[in-house]
N, C-alpha and C. Protein backbone atom coordinates (compact mmCIF):
# COMPACT_ATOMS: atom_id res chain seq x y z
N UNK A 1 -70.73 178.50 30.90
CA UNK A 1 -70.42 178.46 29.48
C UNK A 1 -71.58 177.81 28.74
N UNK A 2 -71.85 178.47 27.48
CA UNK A 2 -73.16 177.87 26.69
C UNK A 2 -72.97 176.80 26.52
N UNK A 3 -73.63 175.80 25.86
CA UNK A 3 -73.72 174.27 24.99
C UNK A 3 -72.73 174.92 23.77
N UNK A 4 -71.94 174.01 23.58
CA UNK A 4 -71.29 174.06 21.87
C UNK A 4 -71.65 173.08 21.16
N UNK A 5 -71.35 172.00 21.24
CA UNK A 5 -71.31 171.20 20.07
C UNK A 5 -71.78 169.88 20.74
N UNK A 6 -71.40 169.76 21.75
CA UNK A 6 -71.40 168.04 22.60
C UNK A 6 -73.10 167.30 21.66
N UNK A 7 -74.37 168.20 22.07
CA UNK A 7 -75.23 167.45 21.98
C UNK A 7 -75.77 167.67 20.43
N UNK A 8 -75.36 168.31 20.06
CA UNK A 8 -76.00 169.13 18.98
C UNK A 8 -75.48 167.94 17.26
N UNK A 9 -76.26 168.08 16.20
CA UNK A 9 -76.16 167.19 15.36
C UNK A 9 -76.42 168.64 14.56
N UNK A 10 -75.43 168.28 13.38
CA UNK A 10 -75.41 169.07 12.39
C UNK A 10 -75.83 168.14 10.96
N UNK A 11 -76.55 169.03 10.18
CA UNK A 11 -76.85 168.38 9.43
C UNK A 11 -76.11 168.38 7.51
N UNK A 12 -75.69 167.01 7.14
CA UNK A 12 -75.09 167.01 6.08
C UNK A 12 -74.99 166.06 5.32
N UNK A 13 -75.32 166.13 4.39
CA UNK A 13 -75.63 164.88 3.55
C UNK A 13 -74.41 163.85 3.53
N UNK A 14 -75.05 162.17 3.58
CA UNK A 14 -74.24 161.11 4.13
C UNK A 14 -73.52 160.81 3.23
N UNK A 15 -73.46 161.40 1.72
CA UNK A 15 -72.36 161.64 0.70
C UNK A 15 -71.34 162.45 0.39
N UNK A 16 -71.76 163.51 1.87
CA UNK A 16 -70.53 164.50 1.70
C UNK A 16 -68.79 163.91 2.20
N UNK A 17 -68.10 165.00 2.03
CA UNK A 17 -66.84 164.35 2.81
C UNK A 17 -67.21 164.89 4.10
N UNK A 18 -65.65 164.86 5.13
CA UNK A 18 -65.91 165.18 6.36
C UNK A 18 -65.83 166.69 6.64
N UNK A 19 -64.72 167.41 4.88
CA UNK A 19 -64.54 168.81 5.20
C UNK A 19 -65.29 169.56 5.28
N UNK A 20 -66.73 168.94 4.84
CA UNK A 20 -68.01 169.46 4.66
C UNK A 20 -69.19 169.76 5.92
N UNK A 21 -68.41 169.03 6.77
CA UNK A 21 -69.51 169.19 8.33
C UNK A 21 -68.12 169.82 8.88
N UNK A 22 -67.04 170.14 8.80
CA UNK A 22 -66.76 171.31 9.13
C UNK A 22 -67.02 172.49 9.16
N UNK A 23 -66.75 172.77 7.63
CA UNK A 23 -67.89 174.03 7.17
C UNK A 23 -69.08 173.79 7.86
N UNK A 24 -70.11 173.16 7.76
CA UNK A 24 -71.64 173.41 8.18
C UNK A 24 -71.14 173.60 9.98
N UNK A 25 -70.28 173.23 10.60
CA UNK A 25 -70.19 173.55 12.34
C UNK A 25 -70.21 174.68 12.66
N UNK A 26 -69.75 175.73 12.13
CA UNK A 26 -69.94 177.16 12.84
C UNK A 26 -71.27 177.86 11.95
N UNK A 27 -71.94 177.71 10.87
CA UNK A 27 -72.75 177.82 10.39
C UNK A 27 -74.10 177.39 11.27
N UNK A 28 -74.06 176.32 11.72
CA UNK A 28 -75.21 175.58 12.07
C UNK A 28 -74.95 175.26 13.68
N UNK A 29 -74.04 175.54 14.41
CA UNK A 29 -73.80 175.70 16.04
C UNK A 29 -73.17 176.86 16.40
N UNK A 30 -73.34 176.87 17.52
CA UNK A 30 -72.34 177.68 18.46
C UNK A 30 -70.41 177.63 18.41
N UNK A 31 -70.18 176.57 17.34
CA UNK A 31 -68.91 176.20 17.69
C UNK A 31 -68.13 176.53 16.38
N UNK A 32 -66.87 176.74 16.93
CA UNK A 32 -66.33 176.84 15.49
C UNK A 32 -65.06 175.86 15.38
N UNK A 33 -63.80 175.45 14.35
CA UNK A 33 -63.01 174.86 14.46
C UNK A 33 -61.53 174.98 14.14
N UNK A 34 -60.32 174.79 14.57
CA UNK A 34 -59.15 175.31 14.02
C UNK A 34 -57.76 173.62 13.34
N UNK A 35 -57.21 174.08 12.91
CA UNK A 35 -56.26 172.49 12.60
C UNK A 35 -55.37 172.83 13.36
N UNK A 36 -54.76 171.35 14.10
CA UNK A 36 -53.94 170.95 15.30
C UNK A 36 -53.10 169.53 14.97
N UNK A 37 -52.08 170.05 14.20
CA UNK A 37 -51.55 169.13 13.70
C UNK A 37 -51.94 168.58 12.66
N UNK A 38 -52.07 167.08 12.97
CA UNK A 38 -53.09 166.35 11.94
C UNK A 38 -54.52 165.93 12.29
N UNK A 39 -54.94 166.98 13.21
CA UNK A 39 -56.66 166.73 13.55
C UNK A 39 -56.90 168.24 13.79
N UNK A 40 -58.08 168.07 14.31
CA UNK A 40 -58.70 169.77 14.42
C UNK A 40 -59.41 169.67 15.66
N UNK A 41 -59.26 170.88 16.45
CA UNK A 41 -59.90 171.23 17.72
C UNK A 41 -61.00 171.60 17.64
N UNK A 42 -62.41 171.16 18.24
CA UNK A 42 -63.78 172.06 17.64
C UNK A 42 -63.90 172.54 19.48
N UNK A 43 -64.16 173.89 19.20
CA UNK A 43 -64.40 174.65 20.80
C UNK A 43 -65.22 175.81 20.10
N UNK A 44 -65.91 176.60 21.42
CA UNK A 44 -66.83 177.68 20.97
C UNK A 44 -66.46 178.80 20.23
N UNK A 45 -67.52 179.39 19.59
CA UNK A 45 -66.91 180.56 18.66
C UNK A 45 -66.02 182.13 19.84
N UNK A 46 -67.12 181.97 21.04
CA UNK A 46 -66.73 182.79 22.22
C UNK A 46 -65.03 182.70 22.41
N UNK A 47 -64.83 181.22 22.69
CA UNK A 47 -63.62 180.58 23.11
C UNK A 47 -62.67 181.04 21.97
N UNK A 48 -63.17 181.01 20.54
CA UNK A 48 -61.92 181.01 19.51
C UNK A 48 -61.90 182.58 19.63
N UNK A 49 -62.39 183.55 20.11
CA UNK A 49 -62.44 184.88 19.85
C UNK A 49 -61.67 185.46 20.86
N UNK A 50 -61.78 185.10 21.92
CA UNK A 50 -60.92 185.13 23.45
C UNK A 50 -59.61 184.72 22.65
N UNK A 51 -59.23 183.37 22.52
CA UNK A 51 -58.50 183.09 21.99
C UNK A 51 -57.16 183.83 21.34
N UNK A 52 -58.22 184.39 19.92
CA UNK A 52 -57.55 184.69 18.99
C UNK A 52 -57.17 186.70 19.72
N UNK A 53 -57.58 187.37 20.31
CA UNK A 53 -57.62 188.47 20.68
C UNK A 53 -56.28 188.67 21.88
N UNK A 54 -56.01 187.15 22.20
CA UNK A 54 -54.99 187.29 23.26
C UNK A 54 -53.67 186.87 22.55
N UNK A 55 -53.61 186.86 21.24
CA UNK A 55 -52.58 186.65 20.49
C UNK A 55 -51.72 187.90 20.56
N UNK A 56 -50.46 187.94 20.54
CA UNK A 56 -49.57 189.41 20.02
C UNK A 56 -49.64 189.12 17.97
N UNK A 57 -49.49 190.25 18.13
CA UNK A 57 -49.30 190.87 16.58
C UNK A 57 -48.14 191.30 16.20
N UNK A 58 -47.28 191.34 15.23
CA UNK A 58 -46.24 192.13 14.81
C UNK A 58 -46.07 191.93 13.24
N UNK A 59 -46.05 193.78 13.16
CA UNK A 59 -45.92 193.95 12.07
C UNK A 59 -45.03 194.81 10.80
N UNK A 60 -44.48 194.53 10.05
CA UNK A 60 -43.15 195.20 9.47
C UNK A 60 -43.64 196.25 8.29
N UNK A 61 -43.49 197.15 8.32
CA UNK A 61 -44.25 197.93 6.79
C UNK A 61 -42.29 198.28 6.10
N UNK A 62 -41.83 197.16 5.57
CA UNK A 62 -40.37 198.21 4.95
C UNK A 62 -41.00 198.87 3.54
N UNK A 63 -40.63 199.87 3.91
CA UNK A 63 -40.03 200.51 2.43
C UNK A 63 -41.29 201.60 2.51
N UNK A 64 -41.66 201.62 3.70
CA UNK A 64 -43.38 202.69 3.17
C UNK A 64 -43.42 203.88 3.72
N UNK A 65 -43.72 205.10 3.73
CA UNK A 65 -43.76 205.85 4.30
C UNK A 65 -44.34 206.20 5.25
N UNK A 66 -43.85 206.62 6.54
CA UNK A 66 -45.25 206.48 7.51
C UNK A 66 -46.16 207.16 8.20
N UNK A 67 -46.22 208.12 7.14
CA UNK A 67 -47.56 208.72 6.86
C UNK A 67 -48.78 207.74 6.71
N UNK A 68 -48.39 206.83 5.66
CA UNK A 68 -49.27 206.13 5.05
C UNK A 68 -49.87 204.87 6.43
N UNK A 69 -49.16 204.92 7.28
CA UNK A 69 -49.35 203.58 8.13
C UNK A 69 -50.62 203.54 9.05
């Protein structure tokens, strides 16, 4: 597995808030981040894509014709 985040320093001005080196983490590393409760998980963008791809889906179209679907 690549480097994500462990060594890596992102850069952001020491007046920003913290939501702000969030944003700059997948911008400026390999890593990206999701909210977990009341904190946030930072893991690789690879990892969140695996991730998110092994999710199920379901989806309702009422009232549409389904032709259109």
């Amino acid at each position: 597995m690549k480097r994500c985040v462990k060594d890596d320093a992102i850069s952001v001005p020491a007046t920003q808030r913290c939501w702000r080196a969030l944003e700059a983490l997948p911008k400026q590393t390999n890593a990206t981040w999701y909210p977990w409760g009341k904190t946030f998980i930072i893991v690789s963008k690879q990892f969140q894509v695996r991730r998110e791809l092994g999710r199920s889906l379901t989806v309702r179209y009422n009232g549409v014709d389904l032709a259109r679907c």
